[in-house]
Each structure stands twice: as structure tokens, then as C-alpha cells.
C-alpha atoms as a PDB file:
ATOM      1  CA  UNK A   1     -50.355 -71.684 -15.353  1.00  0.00           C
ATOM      2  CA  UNK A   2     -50.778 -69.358 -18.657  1.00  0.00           C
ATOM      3  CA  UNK A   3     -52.180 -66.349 -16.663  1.00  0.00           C
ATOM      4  CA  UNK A   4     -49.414 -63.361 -15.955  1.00  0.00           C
ATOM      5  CA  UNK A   5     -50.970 -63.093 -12.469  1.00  0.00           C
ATOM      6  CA  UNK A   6     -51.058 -66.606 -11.065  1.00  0.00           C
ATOM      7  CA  UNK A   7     -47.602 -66.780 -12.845  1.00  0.00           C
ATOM      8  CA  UNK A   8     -46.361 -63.430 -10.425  1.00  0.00           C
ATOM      9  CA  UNK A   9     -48.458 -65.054  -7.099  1.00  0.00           C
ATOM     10  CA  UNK A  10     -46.452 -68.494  -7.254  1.00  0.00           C
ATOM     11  CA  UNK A  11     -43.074 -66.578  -8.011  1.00  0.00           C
ATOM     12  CA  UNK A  12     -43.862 -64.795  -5.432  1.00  0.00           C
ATOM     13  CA  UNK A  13     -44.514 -67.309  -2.812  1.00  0.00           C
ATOM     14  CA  UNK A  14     -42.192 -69.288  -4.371  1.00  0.00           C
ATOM     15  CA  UNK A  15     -39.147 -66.797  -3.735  1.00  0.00           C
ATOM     16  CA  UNK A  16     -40.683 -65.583  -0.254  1.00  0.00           C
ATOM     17  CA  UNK A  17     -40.910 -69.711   1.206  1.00  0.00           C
ATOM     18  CA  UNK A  18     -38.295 -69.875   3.979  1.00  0.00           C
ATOM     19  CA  UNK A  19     -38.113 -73.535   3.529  1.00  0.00           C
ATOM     20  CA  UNK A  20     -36.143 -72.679  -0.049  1.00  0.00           C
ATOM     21  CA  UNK A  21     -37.476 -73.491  -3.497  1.00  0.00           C
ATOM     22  CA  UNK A  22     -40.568 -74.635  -4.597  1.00  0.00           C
ATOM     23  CA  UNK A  23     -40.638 -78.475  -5.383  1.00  0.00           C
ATOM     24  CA  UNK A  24     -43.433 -77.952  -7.963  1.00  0.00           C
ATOM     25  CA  UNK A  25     -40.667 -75.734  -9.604  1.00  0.00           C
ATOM     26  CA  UNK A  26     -40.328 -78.091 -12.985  1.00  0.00           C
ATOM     27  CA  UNK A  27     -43.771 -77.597 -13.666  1.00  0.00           C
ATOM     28  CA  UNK A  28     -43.307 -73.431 -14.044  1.00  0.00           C
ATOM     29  CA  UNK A  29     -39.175 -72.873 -14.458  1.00  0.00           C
ATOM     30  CA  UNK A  30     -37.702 -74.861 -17.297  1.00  0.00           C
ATOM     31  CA  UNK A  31     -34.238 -76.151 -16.584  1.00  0.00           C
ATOM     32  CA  UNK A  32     -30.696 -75.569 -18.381  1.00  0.00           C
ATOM     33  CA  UNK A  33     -28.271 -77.882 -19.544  1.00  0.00           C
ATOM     34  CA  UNK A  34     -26.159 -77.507 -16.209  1.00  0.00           C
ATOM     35  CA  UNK A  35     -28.848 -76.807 -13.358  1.00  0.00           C
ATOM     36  CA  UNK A  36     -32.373 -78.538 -12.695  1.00  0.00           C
ATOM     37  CA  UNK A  37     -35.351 -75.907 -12.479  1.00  0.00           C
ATOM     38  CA  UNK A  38     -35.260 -76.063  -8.638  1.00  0.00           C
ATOM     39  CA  UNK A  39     -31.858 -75.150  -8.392  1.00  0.00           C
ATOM     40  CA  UNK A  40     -31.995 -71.900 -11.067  1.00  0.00           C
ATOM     41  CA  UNK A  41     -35.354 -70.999  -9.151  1.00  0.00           C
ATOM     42  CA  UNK A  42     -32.953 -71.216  -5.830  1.00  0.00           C
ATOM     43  CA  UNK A  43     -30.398 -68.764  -7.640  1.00  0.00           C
ATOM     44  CA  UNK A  44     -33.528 -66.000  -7.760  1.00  0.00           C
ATOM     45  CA  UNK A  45     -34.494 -67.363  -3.746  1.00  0.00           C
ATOM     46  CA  UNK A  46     -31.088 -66.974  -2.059  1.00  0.00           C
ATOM     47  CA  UNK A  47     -30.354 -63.567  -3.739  1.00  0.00           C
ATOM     48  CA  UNK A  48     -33.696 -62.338  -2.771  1.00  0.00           C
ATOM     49  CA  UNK A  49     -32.730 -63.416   1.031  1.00  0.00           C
ATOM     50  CA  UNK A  50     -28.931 -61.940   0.656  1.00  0.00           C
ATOM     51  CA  UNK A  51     -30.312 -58.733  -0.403  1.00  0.00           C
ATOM     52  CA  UNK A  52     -32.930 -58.362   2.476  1.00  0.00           C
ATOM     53  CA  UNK A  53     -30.410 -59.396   4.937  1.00  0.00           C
ATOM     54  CA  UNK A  54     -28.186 -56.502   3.316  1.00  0.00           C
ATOM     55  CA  UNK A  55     -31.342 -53.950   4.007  1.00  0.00           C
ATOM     56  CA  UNK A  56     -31.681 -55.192   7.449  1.00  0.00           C
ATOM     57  CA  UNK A  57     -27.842 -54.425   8.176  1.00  0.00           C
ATOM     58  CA  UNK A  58     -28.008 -51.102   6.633  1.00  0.00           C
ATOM     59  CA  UNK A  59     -31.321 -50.636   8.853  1.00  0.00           C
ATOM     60  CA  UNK A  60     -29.931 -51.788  11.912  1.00  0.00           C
ATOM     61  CA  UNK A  61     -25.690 -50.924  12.489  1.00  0.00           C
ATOM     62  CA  UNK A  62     -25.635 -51.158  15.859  1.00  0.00           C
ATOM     63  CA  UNK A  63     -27.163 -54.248  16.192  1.00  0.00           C
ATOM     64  CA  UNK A  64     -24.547 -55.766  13.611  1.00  0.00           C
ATOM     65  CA  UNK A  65     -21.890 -54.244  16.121  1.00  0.00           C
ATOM     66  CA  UNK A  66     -23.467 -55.726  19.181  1.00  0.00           C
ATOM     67  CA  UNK A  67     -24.132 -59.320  18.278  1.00  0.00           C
ATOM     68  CA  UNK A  68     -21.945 -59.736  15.436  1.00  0.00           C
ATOM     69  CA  UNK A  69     -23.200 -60.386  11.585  1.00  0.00           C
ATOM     70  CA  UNK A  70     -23.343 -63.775  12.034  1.00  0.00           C
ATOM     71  CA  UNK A  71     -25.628 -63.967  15.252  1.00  0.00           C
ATOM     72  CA  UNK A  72     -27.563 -60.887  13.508  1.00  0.00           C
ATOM     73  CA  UNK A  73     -27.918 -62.763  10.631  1.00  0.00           C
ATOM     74  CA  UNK A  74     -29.953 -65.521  12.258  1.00  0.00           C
ATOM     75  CA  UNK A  75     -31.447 -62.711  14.172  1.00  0.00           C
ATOM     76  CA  UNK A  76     -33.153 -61.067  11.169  1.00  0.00           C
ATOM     77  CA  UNK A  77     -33.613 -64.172   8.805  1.00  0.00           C
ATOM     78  CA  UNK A  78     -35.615 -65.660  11.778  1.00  0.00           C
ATOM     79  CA  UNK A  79     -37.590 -62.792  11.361  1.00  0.00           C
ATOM     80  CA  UNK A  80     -38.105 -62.449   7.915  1.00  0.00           C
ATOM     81  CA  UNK A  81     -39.020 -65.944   7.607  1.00  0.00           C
ATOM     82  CA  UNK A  82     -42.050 -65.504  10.184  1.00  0.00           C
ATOM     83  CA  UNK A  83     -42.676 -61.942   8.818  1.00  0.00           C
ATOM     84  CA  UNK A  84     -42.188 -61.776   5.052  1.00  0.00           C
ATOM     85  CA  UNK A  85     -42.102 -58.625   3.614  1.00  0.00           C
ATOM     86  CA  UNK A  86     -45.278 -57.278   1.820  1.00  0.00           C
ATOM     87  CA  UNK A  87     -44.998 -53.506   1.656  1.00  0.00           C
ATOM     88  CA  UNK A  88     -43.626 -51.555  -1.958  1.00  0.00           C
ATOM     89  CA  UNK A  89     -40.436 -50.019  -0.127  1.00  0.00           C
ATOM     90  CA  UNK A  90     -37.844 -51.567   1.997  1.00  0.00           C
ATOM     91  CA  UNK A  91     -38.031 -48.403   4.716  1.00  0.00           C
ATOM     92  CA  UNK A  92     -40.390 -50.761   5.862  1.00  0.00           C
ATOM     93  CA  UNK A  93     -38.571 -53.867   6.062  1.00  0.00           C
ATOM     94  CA  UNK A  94     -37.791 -53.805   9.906  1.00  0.00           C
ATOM     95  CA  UNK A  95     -41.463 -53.077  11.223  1.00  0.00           C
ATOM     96  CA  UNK A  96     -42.233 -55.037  13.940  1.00  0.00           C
ATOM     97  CA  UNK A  97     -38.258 -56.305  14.360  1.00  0.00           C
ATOM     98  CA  UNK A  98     -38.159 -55.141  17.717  1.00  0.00           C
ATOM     99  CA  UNK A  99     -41.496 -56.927  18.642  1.00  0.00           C
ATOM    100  CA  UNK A 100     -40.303 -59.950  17.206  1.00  0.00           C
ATOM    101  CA  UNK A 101     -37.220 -60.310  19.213  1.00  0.00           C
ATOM    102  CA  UNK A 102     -39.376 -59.648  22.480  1.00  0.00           C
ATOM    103  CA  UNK A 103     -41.689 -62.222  21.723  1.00  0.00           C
ATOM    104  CA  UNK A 104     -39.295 -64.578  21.010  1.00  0.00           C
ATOM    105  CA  UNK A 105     -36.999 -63.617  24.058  1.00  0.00           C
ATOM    106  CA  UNK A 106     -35.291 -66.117  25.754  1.00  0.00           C
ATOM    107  CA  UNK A 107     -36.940 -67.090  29.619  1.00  0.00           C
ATOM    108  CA  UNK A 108     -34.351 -66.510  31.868  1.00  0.00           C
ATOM    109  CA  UNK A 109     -33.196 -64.108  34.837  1.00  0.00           C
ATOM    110  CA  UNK A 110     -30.516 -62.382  32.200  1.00  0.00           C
ATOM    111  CA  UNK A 111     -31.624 -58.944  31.186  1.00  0.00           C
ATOM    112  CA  UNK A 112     -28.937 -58.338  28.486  1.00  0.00           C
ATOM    113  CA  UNK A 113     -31.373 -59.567  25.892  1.00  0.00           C
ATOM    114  CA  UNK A 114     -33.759 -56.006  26.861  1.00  0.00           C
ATOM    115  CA  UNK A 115     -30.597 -53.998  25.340  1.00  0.00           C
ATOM    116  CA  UNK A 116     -31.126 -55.727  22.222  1.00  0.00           C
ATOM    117  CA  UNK A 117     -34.895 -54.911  21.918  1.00  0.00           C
ATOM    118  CA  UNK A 118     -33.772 -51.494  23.245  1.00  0.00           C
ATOM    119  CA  UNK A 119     -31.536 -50.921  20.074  1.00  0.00           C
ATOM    120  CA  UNK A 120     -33.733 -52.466  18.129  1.00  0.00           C
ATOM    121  CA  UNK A 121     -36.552 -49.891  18.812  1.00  0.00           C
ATOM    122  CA  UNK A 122     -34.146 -47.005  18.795  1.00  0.00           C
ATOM    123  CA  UNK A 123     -32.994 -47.727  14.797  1.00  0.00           C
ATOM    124  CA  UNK A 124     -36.294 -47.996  13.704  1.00  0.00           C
ATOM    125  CA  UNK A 125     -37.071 -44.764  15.532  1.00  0.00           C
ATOM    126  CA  UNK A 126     -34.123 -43.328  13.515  1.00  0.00           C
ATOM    127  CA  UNK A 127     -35.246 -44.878  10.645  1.00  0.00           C
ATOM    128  CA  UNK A 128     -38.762 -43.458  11.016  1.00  0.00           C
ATOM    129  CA  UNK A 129     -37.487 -39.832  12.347  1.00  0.00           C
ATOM    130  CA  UNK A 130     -35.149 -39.614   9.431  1.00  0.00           C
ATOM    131  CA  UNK A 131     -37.872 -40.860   6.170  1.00  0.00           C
ATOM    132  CA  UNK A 132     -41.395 -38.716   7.844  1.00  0.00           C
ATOM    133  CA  UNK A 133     -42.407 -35.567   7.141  1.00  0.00           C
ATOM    134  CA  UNK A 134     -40.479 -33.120   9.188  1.00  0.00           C
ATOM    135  CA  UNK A 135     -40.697 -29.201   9.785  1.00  0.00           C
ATOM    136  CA  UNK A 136     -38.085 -28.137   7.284  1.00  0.00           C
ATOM    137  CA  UNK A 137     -40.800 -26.694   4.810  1.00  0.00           C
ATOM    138  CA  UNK A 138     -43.621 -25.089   7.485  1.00  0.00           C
ATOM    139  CA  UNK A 139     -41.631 -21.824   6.734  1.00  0.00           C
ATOM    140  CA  UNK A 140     -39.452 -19.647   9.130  1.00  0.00           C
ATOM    141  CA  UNK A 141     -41.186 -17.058  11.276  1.00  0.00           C
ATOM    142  CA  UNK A 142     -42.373 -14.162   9.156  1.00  0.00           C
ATOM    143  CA  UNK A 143     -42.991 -16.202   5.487  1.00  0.00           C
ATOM    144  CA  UNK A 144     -46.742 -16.426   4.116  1.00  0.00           C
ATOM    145  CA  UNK A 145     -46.150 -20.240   5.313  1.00  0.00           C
ATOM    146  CA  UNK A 146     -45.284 -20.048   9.163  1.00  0.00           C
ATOM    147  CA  UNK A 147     -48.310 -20.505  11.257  1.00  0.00           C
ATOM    148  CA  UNK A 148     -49.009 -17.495  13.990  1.00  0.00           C
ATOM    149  CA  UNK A 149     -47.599 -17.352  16.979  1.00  0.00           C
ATOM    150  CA  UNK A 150     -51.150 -18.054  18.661  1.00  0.00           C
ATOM    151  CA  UNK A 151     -51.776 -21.156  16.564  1.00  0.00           C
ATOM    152  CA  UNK A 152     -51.441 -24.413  18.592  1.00  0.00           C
ATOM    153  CA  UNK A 153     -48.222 -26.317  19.470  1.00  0.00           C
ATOM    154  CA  UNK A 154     -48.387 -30.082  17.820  1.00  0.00           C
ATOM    155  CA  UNK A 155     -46.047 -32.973  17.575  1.00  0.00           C
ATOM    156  CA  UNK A 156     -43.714 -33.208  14.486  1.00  0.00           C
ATOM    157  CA  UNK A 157     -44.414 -35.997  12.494  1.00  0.00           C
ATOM    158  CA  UNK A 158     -41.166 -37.341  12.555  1.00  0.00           C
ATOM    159  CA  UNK A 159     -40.883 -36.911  16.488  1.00  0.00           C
ATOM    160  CA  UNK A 160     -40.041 -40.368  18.405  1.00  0.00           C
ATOM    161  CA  UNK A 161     -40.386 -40.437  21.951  1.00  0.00           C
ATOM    162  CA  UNK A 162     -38.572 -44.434  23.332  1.00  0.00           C
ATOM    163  CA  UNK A 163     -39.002 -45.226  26.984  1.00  0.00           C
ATOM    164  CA  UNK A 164     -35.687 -47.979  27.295  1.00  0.00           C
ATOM    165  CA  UNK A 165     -33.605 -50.048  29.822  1.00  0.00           C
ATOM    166  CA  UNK A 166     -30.449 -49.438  28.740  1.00  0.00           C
ATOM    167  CA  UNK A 167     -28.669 -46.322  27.299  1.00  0.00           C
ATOM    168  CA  UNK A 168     -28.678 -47.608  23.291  1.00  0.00           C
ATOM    169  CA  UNK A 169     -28.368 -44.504  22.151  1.00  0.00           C
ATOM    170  CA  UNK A 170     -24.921 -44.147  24.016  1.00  0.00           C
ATOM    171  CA  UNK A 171     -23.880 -47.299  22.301  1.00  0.00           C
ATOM    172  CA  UNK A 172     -25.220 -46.202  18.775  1.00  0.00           C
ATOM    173  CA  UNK A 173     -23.366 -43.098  18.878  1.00  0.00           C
ATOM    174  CA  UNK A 174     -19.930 -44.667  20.073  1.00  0.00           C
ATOM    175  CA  UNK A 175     -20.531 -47.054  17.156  1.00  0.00           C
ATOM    176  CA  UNK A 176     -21.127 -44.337  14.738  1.00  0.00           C
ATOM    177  CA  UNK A 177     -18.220 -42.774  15.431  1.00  0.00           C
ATOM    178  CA  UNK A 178     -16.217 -46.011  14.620  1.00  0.00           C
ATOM    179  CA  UNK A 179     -15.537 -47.295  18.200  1.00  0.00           C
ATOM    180  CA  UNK A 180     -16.077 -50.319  19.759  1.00  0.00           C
ATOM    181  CA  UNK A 181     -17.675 -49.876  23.222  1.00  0.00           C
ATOM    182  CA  UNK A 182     -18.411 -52.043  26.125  1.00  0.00           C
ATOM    183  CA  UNK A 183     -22.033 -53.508  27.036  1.00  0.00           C
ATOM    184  CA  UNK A 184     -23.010 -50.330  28.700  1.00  0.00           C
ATOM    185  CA  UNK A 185     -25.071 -51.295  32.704  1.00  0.00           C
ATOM    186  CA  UNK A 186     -28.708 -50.885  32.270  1.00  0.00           C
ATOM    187  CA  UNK A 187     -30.548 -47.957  33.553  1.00  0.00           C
ATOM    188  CA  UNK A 188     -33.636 -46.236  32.235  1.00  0.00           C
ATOM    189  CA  UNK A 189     -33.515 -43.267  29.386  1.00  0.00           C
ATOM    190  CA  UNK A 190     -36.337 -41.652  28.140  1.00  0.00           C
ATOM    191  CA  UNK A 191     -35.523 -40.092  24.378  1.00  0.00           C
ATOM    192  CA  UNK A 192     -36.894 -37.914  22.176  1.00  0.00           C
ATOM    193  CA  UNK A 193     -36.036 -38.712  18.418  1.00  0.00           C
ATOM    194  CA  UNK A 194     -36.450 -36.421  15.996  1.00  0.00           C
ATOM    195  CA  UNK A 195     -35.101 -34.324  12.949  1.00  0.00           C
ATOM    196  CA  UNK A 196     -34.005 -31.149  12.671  1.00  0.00           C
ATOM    197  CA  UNK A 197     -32.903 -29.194   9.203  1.00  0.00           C
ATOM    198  CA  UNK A 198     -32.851 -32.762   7.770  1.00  0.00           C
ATOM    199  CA  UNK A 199     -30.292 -33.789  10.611  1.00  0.00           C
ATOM    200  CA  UNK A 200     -31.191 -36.060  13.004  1.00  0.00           C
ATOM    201  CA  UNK A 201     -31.513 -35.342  16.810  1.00  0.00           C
ATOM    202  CA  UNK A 202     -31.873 -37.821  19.762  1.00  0.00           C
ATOM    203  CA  UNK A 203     -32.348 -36.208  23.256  1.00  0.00           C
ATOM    204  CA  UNK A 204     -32.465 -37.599  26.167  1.00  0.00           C
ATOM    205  CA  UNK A 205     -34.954 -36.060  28.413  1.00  0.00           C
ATOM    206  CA  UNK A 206     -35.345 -36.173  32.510  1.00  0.00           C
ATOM    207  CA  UNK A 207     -39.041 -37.997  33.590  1.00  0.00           C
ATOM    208  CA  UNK A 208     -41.220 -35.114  33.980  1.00  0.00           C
ATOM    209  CA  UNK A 209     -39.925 -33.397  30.723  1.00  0.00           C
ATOM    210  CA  UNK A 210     -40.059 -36.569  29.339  1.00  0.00           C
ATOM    211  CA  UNK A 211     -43.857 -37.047  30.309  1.00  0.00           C
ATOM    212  CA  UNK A 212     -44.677 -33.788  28.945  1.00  0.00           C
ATOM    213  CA  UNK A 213     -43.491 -33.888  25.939  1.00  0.00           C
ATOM    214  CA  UNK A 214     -45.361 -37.467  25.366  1.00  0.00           C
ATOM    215  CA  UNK A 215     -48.905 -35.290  26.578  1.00  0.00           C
ATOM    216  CA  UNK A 216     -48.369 -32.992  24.174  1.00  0.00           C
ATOM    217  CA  UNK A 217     -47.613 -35.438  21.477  1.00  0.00           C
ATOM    218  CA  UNK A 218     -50.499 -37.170  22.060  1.00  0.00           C
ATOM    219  CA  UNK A 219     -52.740 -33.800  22.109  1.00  0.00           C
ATOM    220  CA  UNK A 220     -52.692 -32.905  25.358  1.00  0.00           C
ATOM    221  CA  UNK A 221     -50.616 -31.700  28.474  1.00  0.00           C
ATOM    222  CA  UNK A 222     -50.602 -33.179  32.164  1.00  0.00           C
ATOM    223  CA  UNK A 223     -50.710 -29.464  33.754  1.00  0.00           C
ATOM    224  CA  UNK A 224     -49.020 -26.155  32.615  1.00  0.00           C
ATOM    225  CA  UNK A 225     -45.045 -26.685  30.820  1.00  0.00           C
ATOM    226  CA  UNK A 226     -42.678 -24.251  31.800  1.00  0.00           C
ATOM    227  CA  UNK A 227     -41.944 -21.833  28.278  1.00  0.00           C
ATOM    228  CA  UNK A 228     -38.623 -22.721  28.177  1.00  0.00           C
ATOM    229  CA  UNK A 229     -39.331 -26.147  27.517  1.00  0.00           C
ATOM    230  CA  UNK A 230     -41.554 -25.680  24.699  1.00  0.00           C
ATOM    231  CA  UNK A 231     -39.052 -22.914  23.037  1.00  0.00           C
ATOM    232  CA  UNK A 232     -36.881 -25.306  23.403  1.00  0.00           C
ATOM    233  CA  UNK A 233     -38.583 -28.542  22.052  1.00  0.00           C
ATOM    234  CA  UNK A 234     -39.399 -26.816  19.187  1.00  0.00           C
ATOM    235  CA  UNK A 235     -36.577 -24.896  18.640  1.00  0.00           C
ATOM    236  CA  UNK A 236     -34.881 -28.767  18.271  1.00  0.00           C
ATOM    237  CA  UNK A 237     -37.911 -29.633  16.015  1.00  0.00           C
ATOM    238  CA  UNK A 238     -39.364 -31.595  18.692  1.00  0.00           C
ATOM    239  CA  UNK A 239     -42.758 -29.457  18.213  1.00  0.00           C
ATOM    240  CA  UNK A 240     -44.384 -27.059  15.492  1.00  0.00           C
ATOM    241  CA  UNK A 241     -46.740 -24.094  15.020  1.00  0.00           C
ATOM    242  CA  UNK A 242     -47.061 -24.734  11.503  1.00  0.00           C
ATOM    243  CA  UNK A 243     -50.479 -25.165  10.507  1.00  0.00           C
ATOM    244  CA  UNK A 244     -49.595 -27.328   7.049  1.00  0.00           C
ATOM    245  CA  UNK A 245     -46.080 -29.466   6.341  1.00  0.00           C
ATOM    246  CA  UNK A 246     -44.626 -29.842   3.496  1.00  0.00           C
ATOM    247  CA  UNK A 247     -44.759 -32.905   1.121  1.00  0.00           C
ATOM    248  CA  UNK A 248     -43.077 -35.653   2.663  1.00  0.00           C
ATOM    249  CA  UNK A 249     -39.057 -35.656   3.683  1.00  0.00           C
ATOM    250  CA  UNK A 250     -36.956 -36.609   0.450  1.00  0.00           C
ATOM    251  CA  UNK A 251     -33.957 -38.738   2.241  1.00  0.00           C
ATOM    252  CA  UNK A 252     -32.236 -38.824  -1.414  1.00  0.00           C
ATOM    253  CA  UNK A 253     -31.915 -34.708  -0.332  1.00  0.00           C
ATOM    254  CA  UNK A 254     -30.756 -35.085   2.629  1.00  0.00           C
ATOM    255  CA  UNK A 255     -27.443 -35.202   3.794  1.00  0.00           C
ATOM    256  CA  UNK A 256     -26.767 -38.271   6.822  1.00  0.00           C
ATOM    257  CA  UNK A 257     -25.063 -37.031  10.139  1.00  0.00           C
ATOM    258  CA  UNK A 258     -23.953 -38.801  13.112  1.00  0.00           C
ATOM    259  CA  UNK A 259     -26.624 -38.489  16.207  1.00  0.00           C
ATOM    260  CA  UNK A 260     -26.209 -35.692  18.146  1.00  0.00           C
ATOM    261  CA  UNK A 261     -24.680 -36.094  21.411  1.00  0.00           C
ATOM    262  CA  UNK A 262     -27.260 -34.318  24.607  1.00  0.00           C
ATOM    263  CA  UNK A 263     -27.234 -34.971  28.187  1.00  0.00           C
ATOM    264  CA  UNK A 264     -30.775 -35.846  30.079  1.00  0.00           C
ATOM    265  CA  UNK A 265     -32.202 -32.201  31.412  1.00  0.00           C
END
């Protein structure tokens, strides 16, 4: 194995294997006086693991909260081992988390398990809200860069809109703020996620504002919405007139704040 890119492939799969070190490791990792080449390969596999599992904690807080690191753990190794990560950056480490725990959900009559998917889907919203391009640089009202007033409403590209069971984002923001609450009673919330001068927002909206918002998001509108809601929507960054974004949100910039707290309207 003399070539530098079947050499990378094999460490590669090698590191990624969820069933630990290669056994063909002798024949590409020499050994030391102390440790056979499996178990110095293992060294590189385990901290590979650790460190995703670290990413996945930092990705997902409430979750830790809720089920405990050990039970999250399992959680999100169970994952990675059936998903293994392929993409350059680790904002995308969690894609397709909250799918995995639904299709692997438990059969039962227990619903508890939906307010894990729930906050499952909610931090990757946040995650995704907080890293995409948002409206910070279209420009206030009156630059060379604001679009005019006449120029078609459109999503922002960091807008979220979550249809859940339970009130997560209740939870999430009691956990943020260093608390410990209760398994909140399931009930639906509809939320708009979103950032606004590189804070993040969460919203939760009533159904018909709700179901608004997600026509005009997906570039249309069921019927005429009331002015108030749109000066409002995009007042909270929900929604832009700005013809051309900036380059993409810089989270290294950006300075992290708790979720702010809103009441359904």
C-alpha cells in the first residue's frame, strides 16, 4: 500500500469502522515496543469517536440535559456509527440526527420519545439559523444596498419554521439559563427560528400566522396577510426586501445569546 491515497482511504475507513480497529492493521501501522499496531491504530480510533461525541454535545445541550450524557452518548454514537460523517466541517455533524432517532423510535403507546425528536429538530434549527446567511449585510433602509420598498418580500435564509409536539423550546431556554426543568406535557407549537443582528430569535407563532409565514417562505401566500404581520416578521428578520445578501454569516463574529423568550400571537 505505497500510494498516499489508498494509504488516506484505509485510514480513513479504518478510523471511521464502528466495530473499532482494523485487524489488517499490522500490515499498514508498525507497532512500538509497548503496544501492538492494532492497539496504537485504536489510540487514533477512540479519540476520533471522543471528539465527535464532544461536537455532538456542543450541538445538542438540551438533549444532554434531558437524557443525561450517558444515555445521549449511546444516543449519538448509535448514530454516528450508522451515519459516519463525510462532510469538511462539523456544523454538519448532526444532519439527519433527528431522523435517525424517529426511525429508530421505540413501538410503544409512550409519546415522551416525540419530545426527544422535537429537541432534536429544534437544535439543529438553531444550529442552521445561527451558521446561514442572514440579513445583517442587505443594508438598512436608505443605503445603495437596501432593496426598494416595492421589491418582493422573501424568506431569510437562515429562517426555520418547526411544526412540534411538545414545547422544546420552553425546555431549551430554561436549560440555557442554567435550570433544571420538568418534562414539560405535550401540546403543539409552531416556531419560527431565525436570526436577527447576529442574535438568535425563536418565536412561537399561532396556526394561521404560522401557515402564512410557511406560504411565504415557500414563495407564495394562502390569501392576503394582514401588514402588521409582515412589518413585523421582518422587522424580527423573519423576512427581507433585500434583493442580494451578504457573503455568508461568520459565527467566529458573532457574539452567542440565550433564545429569546416570545409568547404564541
Amino acid at each position: 500500500m505505497g500510494e498516499l491515497a489508498e494509504l488516506q482511504a484505509w485510514m480513513h475507513a479504518a478510523i471511521l469502522d464502528p466495530d473499532g480497529p482494523a485487524e489488517d492493521a499490522a500490515g499498514v501501522v508498525t507497532a512500538s515496543a509497548r503496544l501492538t499496531a492494532r492497539e496504537r491504530l485504536a489510540i487514533y480510533w477512540r479519540g476520533y469517536r471522543l471528539r465527535l461525541l464532544e461536537c455532538m454535545r456542543g450541538l445538542h445541550p438540551g438533549l444532554v440535559h434531558l437524557l443525561g450524557r450517558d444515555v445521549f452518548d449511546g444516543f449519538a454514537l448509535d448514530f454516528l456509527d450508522a451515519h459516519p460523517p463525510r462532510a469538511y466541517t462539523l456544523f454538519r455533524l448532526d444532519e439527519g440526527f433527528a431522523a435517525h432517532l424517529a426511525e429508530t423510535r421505540p413501538d410503544g403507546a409512550e409519546h415522551w420519545p416525540d419530545m426527544i425528536i422535537d429537541l432534536a429538530r429544534l437544535e439543529r434549527a438553531v444550529t442552521e439559523a445561527t451558521e446561514a446567511p442572514g440579513t445583517e449585510d442587505a443594508g438598512p433602509p436608505g443605503t445603495r444596498d437596501a432593496a426598494p420598498p416595492e421589491a418582493p418580500l422573501r424568506a431569510a435564509p437562515c429562517l426555520r419554521l418547526l411544526r412540534l409536539t411538545w414545547p422544546a423550546h420552553e425546555y431549551l431556554a430554561a436549560v440555557q439559563d442554567g435550570a433544571d426543568p420538568p418534562l414539560p406535557a405535550p401540546r403543539p407549537v409552531h416556531l419560527a427560528v431565525s436570526r436577527r443582528d447576529y442574535a438568535l430569535v425563536v418565536r412561537e407563532l399561532g396556526p394561521r400566522p404560522f401557515a402564512a409565514l410557511d406560504a411565504l417562505a415557500g414563495g407564495g401566500a394562502a390569501g392576503p396577510v394582514p401588514a402588521g404581520w409582515l412589518r413585523e416578521w421582518t422587522a424580527l428578520g423573519f423576512l427581507t426586501r433585500a434583493e442580494r445578501l451578504g457573503a455568508a454569516h461568520d459565527p467566529a463574529g458573532a457574539v452567542p445569546a440565550p433564545m429569546e423568550r416570545n409568547t404564541a400571537r
